[in-house]
N, C-alpha and C. Protein backbone atom coordinates (compact mmCIF):
# COMPACT_ATOMS: atom_id res chain seq x y z
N UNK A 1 -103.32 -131.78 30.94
CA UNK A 1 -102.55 -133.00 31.19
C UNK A 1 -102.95 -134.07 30.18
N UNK A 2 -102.43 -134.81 29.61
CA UNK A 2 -102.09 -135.99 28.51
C UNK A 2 -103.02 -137.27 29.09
N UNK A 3 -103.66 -137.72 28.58
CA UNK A 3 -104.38 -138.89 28.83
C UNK A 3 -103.25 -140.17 28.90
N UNK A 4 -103.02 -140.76 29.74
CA UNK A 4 -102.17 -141.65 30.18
C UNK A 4 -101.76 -142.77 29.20
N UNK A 5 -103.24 -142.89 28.36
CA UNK A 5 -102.62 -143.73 27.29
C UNK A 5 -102.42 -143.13 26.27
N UNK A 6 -102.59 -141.82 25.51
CA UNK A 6 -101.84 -141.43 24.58
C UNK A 6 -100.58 -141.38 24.83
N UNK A 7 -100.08 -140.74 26.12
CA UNK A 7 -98.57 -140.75 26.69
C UNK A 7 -97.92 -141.79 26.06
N UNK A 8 -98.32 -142.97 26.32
CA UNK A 8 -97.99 -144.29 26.21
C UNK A 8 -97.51 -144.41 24.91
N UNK A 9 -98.32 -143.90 23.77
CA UNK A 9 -97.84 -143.77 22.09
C UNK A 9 -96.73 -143.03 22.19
N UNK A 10 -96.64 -142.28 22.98
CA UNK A 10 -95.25 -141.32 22.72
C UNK A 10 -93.69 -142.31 23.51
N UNK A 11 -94.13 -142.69 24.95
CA UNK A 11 -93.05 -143.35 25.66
C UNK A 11 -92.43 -144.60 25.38
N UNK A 12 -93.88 -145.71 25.39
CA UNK A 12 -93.68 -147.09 25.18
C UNK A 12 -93.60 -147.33 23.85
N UNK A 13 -94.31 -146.41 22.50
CA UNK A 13 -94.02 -146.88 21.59
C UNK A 13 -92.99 -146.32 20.69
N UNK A 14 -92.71 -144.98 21.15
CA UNK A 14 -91.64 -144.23 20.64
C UNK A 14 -92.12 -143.08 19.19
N UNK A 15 -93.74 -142.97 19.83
CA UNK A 15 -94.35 -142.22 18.42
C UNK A 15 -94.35 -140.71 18.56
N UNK A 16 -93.72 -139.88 17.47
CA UNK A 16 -93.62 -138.24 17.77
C UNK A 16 -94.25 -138.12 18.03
N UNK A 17 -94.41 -136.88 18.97
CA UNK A 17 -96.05 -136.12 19.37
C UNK A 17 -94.94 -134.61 18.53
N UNK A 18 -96.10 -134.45 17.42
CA UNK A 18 -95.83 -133.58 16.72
C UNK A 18 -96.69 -131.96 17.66
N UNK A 19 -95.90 -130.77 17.58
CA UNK A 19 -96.37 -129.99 18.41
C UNK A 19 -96.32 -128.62 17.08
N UNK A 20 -95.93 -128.18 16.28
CA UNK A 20 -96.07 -127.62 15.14
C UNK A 20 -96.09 -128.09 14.13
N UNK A 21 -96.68 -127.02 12.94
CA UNK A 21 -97.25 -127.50 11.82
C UNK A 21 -96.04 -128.10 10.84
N UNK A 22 -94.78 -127.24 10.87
CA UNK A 22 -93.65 -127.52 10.36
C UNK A 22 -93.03 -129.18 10.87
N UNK A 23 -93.31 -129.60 12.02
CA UNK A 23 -93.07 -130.85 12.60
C UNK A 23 -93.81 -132.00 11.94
N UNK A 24 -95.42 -131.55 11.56
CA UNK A 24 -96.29 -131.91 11.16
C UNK A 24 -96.01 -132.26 9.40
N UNK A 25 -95.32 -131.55 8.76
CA UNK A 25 -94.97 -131.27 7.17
C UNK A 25 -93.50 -132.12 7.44
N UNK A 26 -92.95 -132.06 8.07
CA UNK A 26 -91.46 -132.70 7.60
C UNK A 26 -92.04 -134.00 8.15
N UNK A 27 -92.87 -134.61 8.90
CA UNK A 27 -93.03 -136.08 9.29
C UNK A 27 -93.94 -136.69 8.30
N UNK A 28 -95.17 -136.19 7.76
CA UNK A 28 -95.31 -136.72 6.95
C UNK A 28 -94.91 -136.67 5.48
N UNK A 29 -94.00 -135.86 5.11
CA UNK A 29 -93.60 -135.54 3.71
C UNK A 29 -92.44 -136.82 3.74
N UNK A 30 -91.87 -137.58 4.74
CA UNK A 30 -91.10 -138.53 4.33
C UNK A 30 -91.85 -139.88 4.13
N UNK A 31 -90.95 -140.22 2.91
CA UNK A 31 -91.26 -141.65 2.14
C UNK A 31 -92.37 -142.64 2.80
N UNK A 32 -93.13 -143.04 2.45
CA UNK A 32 -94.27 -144.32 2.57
C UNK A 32 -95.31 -143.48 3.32
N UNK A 33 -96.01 -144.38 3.82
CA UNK A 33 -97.55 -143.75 4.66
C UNK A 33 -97.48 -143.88 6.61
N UNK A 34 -98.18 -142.82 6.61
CA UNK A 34 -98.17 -142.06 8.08
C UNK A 34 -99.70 -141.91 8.15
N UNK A 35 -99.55 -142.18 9.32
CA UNK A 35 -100.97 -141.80 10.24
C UNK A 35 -101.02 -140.88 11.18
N UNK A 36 -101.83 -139.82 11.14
CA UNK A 36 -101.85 -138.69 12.34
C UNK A 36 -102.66 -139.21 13.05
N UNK A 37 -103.09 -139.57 14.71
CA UNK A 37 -103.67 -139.56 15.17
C UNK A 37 -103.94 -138.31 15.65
N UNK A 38 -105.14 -137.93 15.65
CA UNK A 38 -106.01 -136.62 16.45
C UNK A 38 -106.45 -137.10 17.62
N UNK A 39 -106.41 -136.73 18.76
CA UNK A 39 -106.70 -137.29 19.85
C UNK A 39 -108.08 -136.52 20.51
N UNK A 40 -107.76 -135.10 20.04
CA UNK A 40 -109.43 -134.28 20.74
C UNK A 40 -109.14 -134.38 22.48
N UNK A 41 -110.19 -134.07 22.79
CA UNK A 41 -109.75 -133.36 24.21
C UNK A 41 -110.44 -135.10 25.47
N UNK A 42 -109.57 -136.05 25.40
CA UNK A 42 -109.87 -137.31 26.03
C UNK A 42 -110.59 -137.01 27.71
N UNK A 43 -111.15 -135.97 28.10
CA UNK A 43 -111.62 -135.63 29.44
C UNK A 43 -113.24 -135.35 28.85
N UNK A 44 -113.68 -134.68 27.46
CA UNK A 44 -115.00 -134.68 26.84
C UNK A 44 -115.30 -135.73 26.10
N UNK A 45 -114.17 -136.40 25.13
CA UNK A 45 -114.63 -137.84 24.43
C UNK A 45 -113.56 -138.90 24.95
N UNK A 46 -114.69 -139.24 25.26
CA UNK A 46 -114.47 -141.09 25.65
C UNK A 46 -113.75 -141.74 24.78
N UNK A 47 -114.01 -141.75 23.49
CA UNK A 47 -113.47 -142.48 22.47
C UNK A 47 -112.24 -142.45 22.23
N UNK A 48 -111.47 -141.63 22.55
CA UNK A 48 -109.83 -141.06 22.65
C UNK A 48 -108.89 -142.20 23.14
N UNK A 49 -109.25 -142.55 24.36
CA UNK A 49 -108.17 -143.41 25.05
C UNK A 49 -108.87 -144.67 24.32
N UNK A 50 -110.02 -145.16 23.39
CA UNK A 50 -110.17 -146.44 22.56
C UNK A 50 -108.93 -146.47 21.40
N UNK A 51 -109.54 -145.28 21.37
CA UNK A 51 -108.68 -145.36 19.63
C UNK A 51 -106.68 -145.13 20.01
N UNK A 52 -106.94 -144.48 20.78
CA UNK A 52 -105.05 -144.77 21.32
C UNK A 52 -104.73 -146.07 22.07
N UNK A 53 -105.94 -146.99 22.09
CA UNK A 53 -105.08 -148.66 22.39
C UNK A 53 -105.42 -149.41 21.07
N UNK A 54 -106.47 -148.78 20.21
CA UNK A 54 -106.71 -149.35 19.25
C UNK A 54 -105.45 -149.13 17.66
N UNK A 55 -104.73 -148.53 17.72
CA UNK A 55 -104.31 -147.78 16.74
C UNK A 55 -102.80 -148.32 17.09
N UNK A 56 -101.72 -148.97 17.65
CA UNK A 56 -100.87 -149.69 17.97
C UNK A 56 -101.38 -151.38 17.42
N UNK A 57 -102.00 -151.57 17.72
CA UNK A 57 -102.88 -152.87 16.91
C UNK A 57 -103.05 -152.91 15.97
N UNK A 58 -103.89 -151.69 15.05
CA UNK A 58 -103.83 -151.96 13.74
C UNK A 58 -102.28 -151.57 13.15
N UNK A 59 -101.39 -151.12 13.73
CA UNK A 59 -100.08 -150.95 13.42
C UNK A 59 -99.28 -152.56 12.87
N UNK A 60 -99.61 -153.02 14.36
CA UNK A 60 -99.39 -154.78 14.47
C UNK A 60 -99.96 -155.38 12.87
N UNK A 61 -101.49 -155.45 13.50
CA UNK A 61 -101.85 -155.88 11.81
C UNK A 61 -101.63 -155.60 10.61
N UNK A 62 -101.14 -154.69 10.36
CA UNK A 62 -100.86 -154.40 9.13
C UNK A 62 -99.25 -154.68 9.15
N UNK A 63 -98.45 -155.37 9.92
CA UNK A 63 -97.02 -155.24 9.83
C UNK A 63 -96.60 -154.23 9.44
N UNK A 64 -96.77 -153.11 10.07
CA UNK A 64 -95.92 -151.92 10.07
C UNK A 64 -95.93 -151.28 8.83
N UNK A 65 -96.83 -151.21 8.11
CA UNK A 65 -97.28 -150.40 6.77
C UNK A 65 -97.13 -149.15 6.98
N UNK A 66 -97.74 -148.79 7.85
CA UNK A 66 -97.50 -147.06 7.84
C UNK A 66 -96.78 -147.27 9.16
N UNK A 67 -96.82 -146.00 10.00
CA UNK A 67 -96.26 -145.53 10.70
C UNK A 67 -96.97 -144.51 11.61
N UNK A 68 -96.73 -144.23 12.69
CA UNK A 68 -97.70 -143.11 13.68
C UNK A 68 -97.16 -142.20 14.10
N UNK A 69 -98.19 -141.48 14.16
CA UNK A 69 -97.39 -140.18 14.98
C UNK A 69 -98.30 -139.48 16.08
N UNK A 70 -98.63 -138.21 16.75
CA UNK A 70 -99.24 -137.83 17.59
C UNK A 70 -99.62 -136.43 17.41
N UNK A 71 -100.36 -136.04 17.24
CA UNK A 71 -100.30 -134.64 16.98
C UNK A 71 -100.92 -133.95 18.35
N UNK A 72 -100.22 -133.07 18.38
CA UNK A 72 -100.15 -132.56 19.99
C UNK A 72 -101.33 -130.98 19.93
N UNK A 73 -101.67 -130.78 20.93
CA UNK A 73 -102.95 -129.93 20.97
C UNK A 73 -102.53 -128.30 20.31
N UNK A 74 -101.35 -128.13 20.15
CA UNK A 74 -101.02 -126.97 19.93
C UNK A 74 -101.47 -126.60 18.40
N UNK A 75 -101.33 -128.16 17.94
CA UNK A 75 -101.74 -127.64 16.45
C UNK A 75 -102.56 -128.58 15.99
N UNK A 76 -103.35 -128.88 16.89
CA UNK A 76 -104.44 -129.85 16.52
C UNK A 76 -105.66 -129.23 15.81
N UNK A 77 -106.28 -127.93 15.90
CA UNK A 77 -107.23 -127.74 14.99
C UNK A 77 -106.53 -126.65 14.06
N UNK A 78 -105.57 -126.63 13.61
CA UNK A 78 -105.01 -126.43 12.44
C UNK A 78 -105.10 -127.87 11.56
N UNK A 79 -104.53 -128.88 11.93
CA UNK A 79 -104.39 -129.87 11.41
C UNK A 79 -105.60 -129.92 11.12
N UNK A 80 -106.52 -130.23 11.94
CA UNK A 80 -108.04 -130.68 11.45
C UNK A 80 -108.67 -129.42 10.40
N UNK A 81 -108.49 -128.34 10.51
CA UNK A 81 -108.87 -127.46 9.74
C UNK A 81 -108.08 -127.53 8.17
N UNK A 82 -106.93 -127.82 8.09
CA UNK A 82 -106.12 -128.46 6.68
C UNK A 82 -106.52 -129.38 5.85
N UNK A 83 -106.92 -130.37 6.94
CA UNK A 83 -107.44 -131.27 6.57
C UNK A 83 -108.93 -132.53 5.76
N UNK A 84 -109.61 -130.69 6.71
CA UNK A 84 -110.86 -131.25 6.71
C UNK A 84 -111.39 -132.25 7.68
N UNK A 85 -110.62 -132.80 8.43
CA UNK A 85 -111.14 -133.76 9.59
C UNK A 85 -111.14 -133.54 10.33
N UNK A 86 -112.48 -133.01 10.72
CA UNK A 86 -112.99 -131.83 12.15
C UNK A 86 -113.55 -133.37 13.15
N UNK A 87 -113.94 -134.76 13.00
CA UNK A 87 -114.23 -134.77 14.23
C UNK A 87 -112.91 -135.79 15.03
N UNK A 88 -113.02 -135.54 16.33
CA UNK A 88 -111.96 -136.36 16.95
C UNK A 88 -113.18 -137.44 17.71
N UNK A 89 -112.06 -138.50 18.47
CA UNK A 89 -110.05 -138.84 17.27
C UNK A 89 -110.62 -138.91 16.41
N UNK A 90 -109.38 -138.94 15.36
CA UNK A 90 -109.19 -139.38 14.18
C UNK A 90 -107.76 -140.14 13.57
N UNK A 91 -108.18 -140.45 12.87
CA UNK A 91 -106.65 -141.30 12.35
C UNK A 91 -106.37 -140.62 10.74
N UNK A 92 -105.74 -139.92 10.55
CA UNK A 92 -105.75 -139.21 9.29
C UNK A 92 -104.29 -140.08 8.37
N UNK A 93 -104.89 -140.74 7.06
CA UNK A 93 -103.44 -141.22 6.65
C UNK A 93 -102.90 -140.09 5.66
N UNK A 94 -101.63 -140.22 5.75
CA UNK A 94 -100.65 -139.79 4.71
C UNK A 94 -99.63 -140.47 3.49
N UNK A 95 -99.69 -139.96 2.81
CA UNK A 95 -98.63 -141.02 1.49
C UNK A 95 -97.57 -139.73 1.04
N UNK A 96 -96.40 -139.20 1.38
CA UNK A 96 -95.57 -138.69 1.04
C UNK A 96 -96.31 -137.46 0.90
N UNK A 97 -96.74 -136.78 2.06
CA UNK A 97 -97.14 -135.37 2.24
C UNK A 97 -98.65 -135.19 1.96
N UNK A 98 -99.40 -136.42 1.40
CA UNK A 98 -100.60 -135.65 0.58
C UNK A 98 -101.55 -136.79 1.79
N UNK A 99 -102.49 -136.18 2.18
CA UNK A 99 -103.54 -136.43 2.69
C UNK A 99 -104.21 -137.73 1.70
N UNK A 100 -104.39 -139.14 2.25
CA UNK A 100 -104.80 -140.04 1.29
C UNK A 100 -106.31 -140.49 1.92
N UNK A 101 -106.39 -140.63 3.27
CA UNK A 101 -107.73 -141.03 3.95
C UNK A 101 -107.79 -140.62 5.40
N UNK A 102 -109.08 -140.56 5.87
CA UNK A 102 -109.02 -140.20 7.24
C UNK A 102 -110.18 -140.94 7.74
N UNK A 103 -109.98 -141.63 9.31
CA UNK A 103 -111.01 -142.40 9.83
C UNK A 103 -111.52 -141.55 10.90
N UNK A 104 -112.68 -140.99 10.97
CA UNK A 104 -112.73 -140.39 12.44
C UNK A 104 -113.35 -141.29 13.12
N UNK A 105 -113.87 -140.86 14.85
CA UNK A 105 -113.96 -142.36 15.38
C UNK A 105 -114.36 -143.18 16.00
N UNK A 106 -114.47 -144.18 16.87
CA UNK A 106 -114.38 -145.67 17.16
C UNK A 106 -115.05 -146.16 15.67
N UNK A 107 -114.34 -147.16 15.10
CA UNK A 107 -114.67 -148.09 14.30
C UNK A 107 -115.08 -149.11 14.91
N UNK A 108 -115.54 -150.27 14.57
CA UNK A 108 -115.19 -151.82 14.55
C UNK A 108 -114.39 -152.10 13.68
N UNK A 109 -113.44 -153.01 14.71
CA UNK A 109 -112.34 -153.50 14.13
C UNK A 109 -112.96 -154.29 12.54
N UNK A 110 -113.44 -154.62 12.05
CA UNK A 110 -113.23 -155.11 11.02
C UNK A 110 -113.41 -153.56 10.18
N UNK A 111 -114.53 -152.83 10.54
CA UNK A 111 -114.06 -151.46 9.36
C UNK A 111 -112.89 -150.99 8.85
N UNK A 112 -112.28 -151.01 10.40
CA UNK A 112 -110.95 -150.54 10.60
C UNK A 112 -109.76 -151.18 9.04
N UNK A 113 -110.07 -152.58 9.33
CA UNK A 113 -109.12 -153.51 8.64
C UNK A 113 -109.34 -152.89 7.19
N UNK A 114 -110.79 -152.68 6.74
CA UNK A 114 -111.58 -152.71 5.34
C UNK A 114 -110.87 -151.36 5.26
N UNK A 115 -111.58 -150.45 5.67
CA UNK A 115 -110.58 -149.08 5.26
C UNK A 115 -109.53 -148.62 5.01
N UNK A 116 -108.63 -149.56 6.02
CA UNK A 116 -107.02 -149.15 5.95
C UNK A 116 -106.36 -149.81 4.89
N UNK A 117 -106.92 -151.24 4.68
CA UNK A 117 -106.68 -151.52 3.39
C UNK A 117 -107.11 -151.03 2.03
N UNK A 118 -107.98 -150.94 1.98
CA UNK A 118 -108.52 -149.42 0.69
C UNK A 118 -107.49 -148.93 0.79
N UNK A 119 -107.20 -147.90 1.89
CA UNK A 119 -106.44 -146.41 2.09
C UNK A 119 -104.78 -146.57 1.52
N UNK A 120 -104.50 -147.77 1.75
CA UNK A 120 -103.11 -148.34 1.61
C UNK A 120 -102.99 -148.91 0.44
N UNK A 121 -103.82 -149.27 -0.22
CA UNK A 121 -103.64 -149.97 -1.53
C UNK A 121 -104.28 -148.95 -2.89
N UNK A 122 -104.97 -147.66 -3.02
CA UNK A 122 -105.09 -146.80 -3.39
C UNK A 122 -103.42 -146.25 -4.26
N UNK A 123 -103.82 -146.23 -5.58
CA UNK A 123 -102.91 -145.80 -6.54
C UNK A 123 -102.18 -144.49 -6.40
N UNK A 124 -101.35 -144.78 -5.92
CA UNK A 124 -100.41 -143.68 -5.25
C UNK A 124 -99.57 -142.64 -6.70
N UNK A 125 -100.34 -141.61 -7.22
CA UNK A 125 -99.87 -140.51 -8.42
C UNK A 125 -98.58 -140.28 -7.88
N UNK A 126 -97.58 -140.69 -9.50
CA UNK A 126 -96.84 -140.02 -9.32
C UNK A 126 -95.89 -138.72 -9.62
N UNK A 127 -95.45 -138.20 -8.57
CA UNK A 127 -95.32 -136.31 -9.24
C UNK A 127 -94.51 -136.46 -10.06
């Protein structure tokens, strides 16, 4: 069963919960930057339901720079295994398909701010 506030990313905020890898490739391969949240199993880490009230906020702050999504357990340690970002949560960004940064987690909010701005302002190659 879904931790009540990840639900919440999917209902109240209207964020995919991506459930295959192909779901996973066509959401972030479109235009600008995406964030996967990894959620990990929120009944063993605590930190899960932080970072899913925390991660709508930094959405806010950044005026909608990137974008979110959910990655759903079916292909959650694929993702992390692709990726390289084995611990949960995590917030993994994307820039038009290519893996650009990944936060695994609870930050303090000011890391949060420092990183995502790095992650977002990072010279985006172009193909």
């Amino acid at each position: 069963m879904t931790h009540p506030l990840i639900r919440r990313l999917n209902d109240e905020f209207n964020w995919p919960l991506l459930n295959t890898m192909d779901e996973v490739t066509a959401y972030t391969q479109t235009p600008g930057f995406h964030v996967l949240f990894v959620p990990g199993d929120p009944q063993r880490n605590l930190e899960t339901p932080d970072v899913a009230v925390i991660l709508p906020e930094l959405q806010m702050a950044f005026q909608g720079r990137f974008d979110c999504a959910v990655v759903g357990d079916a292909v959650e340690e694929e993702v992390r295994d692709t990726t390289k970002v084995f611990k949960t949560p995590s917030l993994i960004f994307y820039h038009e398909g290519k893996v650009i940064g990944a936060l695994p987690k609870v930050r303090d909010w000011s890391e949060y701010v420092e990183r995502i701005t790095q992650v977002l302002n990072l010279p985006i190659a172009a193909e």
